[in-house]
C-alpha atoms as a PDB file:
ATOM      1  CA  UNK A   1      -1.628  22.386   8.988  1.00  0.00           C
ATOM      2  CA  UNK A   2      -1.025  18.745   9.509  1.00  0.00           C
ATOM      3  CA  UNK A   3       0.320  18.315   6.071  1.00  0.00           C
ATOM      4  CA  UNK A   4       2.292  20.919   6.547  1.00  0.00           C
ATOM      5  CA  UNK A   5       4.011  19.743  10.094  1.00  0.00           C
ATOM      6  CA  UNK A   6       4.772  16.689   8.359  1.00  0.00           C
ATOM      7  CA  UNK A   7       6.241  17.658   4.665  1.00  0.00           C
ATOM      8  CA  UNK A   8       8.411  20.319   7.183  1.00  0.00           C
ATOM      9  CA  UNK A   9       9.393  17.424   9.150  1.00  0.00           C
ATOM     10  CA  UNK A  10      10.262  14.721   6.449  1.00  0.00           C
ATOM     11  CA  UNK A  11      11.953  18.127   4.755  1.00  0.00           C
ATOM     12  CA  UNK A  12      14.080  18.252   8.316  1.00  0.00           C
ATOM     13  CA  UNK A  13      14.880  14.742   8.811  1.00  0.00           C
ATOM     14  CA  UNK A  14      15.873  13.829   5.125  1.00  0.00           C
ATOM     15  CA  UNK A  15      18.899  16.936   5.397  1.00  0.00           C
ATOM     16  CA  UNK A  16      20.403  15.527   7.951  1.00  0.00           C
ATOM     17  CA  UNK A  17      19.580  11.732   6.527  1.00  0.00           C
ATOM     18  CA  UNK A  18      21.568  13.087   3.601  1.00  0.00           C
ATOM     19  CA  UNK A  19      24.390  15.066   5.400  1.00  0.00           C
ATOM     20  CA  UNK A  20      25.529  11.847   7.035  1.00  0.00           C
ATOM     21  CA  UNK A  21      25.231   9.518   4.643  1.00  0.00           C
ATOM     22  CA  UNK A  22      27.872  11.952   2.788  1.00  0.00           C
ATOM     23  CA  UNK A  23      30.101  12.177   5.667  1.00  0.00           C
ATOM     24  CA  UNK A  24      30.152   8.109   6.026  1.00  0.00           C
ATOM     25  CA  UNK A  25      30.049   7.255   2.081  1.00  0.00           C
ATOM     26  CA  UNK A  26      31.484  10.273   0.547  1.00  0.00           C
ATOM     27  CA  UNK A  27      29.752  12.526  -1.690  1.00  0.00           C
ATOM     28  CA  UNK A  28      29.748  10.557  -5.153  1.00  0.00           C
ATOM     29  CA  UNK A  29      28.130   7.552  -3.268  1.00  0.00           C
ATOM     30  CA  UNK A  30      25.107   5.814  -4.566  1.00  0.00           C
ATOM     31  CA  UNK A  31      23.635   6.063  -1.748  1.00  0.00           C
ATOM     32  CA  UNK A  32      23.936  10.089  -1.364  1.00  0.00           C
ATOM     33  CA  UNK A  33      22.884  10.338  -4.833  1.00  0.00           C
ATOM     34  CA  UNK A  34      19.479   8.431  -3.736  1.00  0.00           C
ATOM     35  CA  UNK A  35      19.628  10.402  -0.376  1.00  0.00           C
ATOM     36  CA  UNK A  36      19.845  13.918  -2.955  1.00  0.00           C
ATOM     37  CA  UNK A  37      16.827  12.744  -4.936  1.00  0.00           C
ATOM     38  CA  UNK A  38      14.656  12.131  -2.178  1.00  0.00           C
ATOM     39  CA  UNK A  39      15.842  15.433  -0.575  1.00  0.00           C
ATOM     40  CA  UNK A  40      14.723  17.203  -4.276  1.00  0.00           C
ATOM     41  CA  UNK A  41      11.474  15.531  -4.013  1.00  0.00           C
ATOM     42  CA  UNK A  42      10.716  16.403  -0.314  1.00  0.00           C
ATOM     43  CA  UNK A  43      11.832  20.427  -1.376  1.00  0.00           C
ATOM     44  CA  UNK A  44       9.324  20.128  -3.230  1.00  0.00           C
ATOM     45  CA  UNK A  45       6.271  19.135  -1.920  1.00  0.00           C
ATOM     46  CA  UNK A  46       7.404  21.263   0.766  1.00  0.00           C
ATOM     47  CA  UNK A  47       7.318  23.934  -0.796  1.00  0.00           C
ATOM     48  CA  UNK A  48       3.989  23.185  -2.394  1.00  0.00           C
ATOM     49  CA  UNK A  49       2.528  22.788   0.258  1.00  0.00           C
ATOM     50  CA  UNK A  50       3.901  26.730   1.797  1.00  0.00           C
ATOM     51  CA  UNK A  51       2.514  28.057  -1.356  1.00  0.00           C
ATOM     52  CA  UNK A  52      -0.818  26.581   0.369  1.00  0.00           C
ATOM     53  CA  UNK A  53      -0.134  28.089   3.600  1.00  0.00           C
ATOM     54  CA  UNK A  54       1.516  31.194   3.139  1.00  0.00           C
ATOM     55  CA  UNK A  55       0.771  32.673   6.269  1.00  0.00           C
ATOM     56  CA  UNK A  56       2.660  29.662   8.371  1.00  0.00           C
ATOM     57  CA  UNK A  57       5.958  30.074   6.347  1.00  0.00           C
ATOM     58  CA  UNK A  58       7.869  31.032   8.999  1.00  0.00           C
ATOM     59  CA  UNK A  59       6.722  28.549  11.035  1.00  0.00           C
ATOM     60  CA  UNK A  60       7.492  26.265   8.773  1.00  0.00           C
ATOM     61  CA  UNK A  61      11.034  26.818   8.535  1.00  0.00           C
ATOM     62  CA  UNK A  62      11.427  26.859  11.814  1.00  0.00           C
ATOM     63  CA  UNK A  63       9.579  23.698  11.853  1.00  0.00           C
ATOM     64  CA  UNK A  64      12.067  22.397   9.106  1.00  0.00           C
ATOM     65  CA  UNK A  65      14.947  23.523  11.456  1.00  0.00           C
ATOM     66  CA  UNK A  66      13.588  22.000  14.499  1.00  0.00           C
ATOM     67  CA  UNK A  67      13.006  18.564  12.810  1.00  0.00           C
ATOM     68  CA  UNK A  68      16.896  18.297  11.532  1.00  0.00           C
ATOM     69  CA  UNK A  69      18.160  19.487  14.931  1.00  0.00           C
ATOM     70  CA  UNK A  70      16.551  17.069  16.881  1.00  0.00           C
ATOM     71  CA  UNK A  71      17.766  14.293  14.354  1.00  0.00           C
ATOM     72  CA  UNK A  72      21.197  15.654  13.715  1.00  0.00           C
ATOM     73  CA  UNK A  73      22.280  17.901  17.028  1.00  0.00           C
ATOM     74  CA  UNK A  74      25.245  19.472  16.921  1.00  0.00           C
END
């Protein structure tokens, strides 16, 4: 469960990480391209790691959701 919280989190954070590095550098930036690769990587264990826990998925999203809110409120 612990993994879980945290590859949701990470998952969370890195969206919005990404999202305003675009809006400050522009989409064809270096930097968003980085920002895109870590966001690939971070889908991906993610999701890994839902396969694991199957019965959490929704709480994972919402854990996903929660984590780029509170980093990136509207």
């Amino acid at each position: 469960m612990q993994t879980l919280i945290r590859h949701a989190t990470v998952l969370g954070e890195t969206k919005c990480e990404c999202e305003k590095l675009e809006r400050a550098s522009g989409a064809e930036s270096e930097e968003v391209s980085i920002c895109l690769r870590k966001l690939e990587e971070a889908e991906k264990t993610y999701k890994v790691n839902i396969r694991l826990y199957r019965e959490l998925a929704d709480r994972g999203e919402v854990l996903v959701q929660n984590s780029y809110k509170k980093k990136c409120p509207l």
